[in-house]
N, C-alpha and C. Protein backbone atom coordinates (compact mmCIF):
# COMPACT_ATOMS: atom_id res chain seq x y z
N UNK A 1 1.72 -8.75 -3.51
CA UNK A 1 3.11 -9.13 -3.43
C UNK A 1 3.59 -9.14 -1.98
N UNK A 2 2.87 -7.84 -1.11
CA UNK A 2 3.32 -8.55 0.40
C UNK A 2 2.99 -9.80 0.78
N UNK A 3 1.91 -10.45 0.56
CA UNK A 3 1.50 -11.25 1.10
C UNK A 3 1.87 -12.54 0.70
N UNK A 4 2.72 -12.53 -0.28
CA UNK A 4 3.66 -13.58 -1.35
C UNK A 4 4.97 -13.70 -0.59
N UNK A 5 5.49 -11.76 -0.69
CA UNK A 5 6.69 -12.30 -0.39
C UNK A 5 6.74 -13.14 1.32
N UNK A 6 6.07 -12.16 2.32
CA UNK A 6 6.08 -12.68 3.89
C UNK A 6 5.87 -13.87 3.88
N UNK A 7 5.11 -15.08 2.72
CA UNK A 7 4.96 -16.09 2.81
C UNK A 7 6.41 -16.88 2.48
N UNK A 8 6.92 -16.48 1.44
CA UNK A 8 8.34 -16.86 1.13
C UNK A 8 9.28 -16.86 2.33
N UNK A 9 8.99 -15.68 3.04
CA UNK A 9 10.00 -15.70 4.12
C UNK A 9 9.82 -16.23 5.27
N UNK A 10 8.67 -17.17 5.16
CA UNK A 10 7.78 -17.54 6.33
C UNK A 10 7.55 -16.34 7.42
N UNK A 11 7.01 -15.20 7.01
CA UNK A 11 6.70 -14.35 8.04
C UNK A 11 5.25 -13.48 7.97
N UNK A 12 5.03 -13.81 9.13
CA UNK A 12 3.37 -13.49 9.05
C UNK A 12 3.40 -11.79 8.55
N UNK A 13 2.52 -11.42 7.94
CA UNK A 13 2.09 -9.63 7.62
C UNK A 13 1.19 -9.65 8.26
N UNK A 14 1.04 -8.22 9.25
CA UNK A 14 0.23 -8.45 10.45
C UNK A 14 -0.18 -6.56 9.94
N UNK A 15 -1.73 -6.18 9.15
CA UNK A 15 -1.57 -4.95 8.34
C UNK A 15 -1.64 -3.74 9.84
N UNK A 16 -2.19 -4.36 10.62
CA UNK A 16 -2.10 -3.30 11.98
C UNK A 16 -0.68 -3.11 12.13
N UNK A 17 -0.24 -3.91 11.86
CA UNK A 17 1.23 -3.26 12.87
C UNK A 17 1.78 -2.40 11.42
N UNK A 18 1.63 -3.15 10.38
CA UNK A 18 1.48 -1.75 9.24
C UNK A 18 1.28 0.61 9.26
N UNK A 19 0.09 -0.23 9.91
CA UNK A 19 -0.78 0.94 9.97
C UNK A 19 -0.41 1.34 10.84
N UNK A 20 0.08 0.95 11.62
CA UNK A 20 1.10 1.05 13.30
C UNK A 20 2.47 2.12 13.10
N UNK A 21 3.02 1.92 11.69
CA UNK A 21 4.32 1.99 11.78
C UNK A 21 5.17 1.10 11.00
N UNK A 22 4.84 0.14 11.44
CA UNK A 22 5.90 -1.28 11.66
C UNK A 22 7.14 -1.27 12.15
N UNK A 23 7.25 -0.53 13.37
CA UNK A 23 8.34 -1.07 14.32
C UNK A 23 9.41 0.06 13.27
N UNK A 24 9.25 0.63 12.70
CA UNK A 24 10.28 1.96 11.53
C UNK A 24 10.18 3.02 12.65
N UNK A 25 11.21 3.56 12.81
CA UNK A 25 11.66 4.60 13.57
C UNK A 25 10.85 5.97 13.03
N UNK A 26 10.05 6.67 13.46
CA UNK A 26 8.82 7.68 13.08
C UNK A 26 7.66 7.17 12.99
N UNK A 27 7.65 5.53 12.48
CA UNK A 27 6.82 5.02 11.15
C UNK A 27 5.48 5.38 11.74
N UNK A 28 4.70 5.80 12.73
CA UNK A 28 3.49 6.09 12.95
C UNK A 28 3.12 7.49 12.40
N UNK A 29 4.30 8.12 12.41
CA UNK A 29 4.00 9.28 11.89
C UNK A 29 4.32 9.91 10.54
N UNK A 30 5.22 8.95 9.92
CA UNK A 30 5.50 8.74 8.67
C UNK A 30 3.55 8.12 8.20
N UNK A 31 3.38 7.06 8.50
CA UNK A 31 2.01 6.90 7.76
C UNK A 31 1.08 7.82 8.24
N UNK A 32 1.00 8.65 9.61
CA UNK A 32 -0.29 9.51 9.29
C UNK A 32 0.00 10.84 8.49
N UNK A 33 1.63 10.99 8.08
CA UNK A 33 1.51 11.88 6.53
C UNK A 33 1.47 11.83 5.78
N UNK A 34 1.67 10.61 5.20
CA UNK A 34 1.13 9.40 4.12
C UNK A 34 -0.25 9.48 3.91
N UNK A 35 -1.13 9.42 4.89
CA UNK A 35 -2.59 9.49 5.10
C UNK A 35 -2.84 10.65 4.51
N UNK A 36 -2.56 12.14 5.19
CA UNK A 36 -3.00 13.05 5.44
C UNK A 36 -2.61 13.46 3.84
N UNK A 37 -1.49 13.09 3.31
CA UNK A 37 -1.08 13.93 2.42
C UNK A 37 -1.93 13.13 1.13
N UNK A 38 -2.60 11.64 0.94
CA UNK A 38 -3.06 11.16 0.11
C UNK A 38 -4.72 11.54 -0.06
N UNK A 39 -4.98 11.97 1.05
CA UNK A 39 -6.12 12.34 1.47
C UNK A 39 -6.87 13.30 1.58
N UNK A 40 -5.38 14.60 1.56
CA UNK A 40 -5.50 15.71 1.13
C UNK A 40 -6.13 16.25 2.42
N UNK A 41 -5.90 15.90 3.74
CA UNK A 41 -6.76 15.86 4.88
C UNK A 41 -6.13 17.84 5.45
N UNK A 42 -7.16 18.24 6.03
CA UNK A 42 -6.82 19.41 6.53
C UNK A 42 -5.80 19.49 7.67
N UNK A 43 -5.24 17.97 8.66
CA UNK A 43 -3.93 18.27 9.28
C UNK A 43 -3.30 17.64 8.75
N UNK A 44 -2.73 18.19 7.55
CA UNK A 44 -1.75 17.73 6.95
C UNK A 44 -0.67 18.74 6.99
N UNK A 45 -0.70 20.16 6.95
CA UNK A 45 0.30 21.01 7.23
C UNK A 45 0.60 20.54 8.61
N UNK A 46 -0.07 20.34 9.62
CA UNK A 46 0.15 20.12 11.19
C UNK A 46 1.25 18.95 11.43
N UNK A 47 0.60 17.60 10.15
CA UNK A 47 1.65 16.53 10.35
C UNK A 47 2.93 16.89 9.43
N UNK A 48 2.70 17.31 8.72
CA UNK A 48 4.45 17.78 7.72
C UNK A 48 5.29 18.68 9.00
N UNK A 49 4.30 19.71 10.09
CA UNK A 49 5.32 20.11 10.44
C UNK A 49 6.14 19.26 12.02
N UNK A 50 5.36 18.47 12.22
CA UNK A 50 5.61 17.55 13.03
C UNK A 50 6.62 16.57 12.46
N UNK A 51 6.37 16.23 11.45
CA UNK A 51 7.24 15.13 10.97
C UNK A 51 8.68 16.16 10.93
N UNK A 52 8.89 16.46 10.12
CA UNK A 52 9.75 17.80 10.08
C UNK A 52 10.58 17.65 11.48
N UNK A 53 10.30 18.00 12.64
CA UNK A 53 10.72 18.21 13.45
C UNK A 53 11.23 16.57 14.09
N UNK A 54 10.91 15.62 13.76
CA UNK A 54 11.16 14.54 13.90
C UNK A 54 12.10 13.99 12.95
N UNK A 55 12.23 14.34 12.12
CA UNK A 55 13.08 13.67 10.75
C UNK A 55 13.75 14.96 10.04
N UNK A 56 13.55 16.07 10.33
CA UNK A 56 14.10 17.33 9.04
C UNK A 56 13.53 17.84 8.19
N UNK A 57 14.04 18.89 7.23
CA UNK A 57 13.39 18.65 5.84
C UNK A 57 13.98 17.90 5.10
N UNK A 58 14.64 17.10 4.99
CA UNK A 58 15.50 16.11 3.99
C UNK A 58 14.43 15.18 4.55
N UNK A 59 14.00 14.30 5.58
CA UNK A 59 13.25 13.43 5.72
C UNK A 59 12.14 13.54 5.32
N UNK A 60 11.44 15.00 5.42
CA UNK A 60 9.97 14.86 4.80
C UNK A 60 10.37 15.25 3.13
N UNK A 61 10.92 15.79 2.79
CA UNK A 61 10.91 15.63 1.21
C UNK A 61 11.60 13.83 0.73
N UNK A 62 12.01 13.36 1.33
CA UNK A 62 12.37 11.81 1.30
C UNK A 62 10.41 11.04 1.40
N UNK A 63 9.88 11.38 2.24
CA UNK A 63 9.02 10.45 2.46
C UNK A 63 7.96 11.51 1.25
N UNK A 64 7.79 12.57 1.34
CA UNK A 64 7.19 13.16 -0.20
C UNK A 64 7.28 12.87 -1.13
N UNK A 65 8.53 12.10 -1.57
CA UNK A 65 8.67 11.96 -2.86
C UNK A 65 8.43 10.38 -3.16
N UNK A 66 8.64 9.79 -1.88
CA UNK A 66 7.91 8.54 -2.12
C UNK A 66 6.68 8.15 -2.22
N UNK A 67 5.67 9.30 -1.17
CA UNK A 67 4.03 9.19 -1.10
C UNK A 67 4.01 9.49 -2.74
N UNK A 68 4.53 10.40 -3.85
CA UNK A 68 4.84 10.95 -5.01
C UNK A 68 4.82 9.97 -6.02
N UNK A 69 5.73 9.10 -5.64
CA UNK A 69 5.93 8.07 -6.64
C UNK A 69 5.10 6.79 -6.79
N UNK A 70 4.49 6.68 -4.97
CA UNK A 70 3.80 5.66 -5.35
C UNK A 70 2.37 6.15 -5.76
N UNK A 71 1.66 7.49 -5.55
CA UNK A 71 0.37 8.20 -6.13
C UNK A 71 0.91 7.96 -7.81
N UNK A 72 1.85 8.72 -8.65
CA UNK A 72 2.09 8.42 -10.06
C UNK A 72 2.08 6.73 -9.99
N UNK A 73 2.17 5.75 -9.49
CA UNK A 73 2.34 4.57 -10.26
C UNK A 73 1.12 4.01 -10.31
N UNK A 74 0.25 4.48 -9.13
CA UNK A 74 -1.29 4.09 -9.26
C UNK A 74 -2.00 4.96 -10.31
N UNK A 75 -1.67 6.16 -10.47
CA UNK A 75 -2.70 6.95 -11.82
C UNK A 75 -2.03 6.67 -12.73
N UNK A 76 -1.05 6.08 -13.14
CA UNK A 76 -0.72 5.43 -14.16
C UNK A 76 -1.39 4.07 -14.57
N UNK A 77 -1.35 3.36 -13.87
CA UNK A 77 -2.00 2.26 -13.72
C UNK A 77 -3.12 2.07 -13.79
N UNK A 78 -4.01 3.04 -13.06
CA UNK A 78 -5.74 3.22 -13.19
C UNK A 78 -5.88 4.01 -14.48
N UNK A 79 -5.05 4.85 -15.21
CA UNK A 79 -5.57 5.73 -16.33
C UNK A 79 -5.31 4.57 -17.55
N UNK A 80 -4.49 3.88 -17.67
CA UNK A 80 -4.18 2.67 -18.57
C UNK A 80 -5.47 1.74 -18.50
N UNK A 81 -5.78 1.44 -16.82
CA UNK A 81 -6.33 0.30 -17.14
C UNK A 81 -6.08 -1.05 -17.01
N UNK A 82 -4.72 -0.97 -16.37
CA UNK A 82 -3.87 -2.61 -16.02
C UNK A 82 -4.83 -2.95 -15.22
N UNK A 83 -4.60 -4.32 -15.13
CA UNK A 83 -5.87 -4.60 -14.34
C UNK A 83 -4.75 -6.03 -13.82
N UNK A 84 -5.04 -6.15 -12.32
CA UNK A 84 -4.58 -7.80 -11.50
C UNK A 84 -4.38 -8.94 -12.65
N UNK A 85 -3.28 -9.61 -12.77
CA UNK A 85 -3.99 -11.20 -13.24
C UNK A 85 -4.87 -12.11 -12.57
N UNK A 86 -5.16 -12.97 -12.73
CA UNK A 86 -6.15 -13.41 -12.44
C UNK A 86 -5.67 -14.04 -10.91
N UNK A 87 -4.10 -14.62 -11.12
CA UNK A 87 -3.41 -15.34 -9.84
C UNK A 87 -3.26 -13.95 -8.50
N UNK A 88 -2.58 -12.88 -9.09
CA UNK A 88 -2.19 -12.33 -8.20
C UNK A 88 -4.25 -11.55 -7.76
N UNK A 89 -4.93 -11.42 -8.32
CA UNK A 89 -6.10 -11.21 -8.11
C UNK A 89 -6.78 -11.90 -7.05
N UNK A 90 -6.40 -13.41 -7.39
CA UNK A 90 -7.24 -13.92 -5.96
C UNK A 90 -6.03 -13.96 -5.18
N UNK A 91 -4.74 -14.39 -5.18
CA UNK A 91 -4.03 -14.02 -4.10
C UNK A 91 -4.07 -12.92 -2.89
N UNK A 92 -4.44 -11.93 -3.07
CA UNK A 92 -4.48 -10.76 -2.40
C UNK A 92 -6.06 -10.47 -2.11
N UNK A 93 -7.00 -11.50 -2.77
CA UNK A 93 -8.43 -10.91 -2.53
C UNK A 93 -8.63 -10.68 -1.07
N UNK A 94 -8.25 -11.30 -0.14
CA UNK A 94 -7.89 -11.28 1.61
C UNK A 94 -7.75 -9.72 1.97
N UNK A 95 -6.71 -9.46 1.21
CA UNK A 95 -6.22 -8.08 1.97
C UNK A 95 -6.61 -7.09 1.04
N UNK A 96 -7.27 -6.92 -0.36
CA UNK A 96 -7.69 -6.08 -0.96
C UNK A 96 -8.67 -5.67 0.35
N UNK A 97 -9.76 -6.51 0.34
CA UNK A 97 -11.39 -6.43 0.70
C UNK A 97 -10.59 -5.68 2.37
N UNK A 98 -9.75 -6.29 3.25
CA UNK A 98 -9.38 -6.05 4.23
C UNK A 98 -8.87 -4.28 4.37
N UNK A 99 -8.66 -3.68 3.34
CA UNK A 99 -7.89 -2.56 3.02
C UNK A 99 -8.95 -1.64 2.11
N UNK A 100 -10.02 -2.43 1.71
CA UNK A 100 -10.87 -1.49 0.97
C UNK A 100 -10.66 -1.27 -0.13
N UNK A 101 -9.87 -1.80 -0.60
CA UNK A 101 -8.99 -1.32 -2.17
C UNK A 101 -9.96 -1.62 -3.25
N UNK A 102 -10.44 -2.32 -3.20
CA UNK A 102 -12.02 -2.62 -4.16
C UNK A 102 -13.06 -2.03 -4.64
N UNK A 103 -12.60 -0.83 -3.80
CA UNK A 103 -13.49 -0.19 -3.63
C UNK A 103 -13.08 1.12 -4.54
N UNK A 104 -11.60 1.05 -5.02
CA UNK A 104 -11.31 2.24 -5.84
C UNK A 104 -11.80 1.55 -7.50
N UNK A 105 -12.17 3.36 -7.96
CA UNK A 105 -12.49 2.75 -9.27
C UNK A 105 -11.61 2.15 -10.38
N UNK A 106 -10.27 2.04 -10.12
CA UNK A 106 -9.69 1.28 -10.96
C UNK A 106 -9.98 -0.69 -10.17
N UNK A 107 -10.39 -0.89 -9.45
CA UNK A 107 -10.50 -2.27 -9.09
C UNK A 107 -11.55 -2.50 -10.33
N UNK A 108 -12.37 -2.07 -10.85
CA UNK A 108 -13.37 -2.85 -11.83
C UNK A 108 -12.43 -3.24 -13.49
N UNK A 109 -11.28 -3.02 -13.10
CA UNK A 109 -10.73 -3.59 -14.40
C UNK A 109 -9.68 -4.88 -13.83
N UNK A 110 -10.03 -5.34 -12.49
CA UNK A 110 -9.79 -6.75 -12.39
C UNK A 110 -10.75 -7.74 -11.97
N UNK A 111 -10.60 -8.61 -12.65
CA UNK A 111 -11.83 -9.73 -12.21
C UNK A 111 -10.82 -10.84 -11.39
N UNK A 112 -11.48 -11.28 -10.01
CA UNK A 112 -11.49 -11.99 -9.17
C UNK A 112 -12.32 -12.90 -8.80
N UNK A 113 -11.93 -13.78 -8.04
CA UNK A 113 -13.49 -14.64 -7.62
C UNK A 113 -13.65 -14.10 -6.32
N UNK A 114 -12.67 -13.40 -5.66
CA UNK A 114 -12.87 -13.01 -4.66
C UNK A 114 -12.57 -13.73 -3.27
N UNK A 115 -12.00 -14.45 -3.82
CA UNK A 115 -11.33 -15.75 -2.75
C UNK A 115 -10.76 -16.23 -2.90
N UNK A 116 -9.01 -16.07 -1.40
CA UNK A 116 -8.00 -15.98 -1.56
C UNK A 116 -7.52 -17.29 -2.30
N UNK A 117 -6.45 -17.28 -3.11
CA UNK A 117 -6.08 -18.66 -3.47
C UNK A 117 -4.38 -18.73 -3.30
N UNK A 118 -3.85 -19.04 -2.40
CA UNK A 118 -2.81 -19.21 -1.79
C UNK A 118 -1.88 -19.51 -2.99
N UNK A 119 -0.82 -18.98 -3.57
CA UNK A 119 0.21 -19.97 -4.55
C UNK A 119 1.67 -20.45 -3.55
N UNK A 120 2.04 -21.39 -4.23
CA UNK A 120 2.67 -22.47 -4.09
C UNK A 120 4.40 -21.78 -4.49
N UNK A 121 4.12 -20.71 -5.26
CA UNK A 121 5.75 -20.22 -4.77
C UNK A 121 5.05 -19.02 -5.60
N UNK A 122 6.10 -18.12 -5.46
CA UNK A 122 6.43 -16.24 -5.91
C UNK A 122 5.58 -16.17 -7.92
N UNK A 123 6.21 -17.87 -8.62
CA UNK A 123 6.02 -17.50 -9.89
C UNK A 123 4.73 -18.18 -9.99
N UNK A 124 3.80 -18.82 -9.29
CA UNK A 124 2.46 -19.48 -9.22
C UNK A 124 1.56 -18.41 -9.40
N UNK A 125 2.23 -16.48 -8.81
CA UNK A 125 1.05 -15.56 -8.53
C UNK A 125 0.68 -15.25 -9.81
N UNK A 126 1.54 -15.62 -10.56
CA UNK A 126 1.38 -15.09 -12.24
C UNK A 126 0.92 -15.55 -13.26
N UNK A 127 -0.07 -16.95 -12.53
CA UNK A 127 -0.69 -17.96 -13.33
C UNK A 127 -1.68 -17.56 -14.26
């Protein structure tokens, strides 16, 4: 869906500057607690207390509860079994493979060809 909508808006998604931040006030350090905390990485107390000091505790329980919500919508999703349609499947095959995402075990309950297929507006991804 990023890569749908930035097309709608004619605006390139560039995933480094993602991973960067994206120009969001913290945002580099907002995603390496994102990282740390999905990852379960050992500086992860180090970045909560960094972030913290950059944003508060209202900011890191703000960005907790979002790393929160979006971890529940994926084990929801992988314990079900939803799986890509077939449109939005090759749509995104670009930036799955680019991001590794293929590589989680809920990707084997979508079939792709594996090559991107551009749609023609927002309701084409749902073909």
């Amino acid at each position: 869906m990023l890569r749908a909508s930035s097309e709608a808006l004619n605006s390139e998604v560039d995933l480094e500057q993602l991973e960067a931040g994206a120009d969001v006030a913290n945002g580099e350090l907002l995603v390496r607690y994102a990282e740390s905390a999905v990852r379960q990485d050992s500086d992860l107390g180090r970045v909560r207390a960094a972030l913290e000091e950059q944003v508060g505790p209202g900011g890191v329980i703000e960005a907790a509860a979002t790393i929160a919500a979006f971890e529940g919508l994926n084990r929801i999703a992988d314990a079900t079994g939803i799986q890509l349609d077939s449109g939005l499947a090759d749509e995104s095959a670009d930036f799955r493979a680019a991001l590794g995402l293929d590589a989680y075990a809920g990707a084997v309950s979508t079939q792709s060809t594996g090559i991107p297929a551009r749609a023609a507006g927002v309701m084409e991804i749902f073909r």
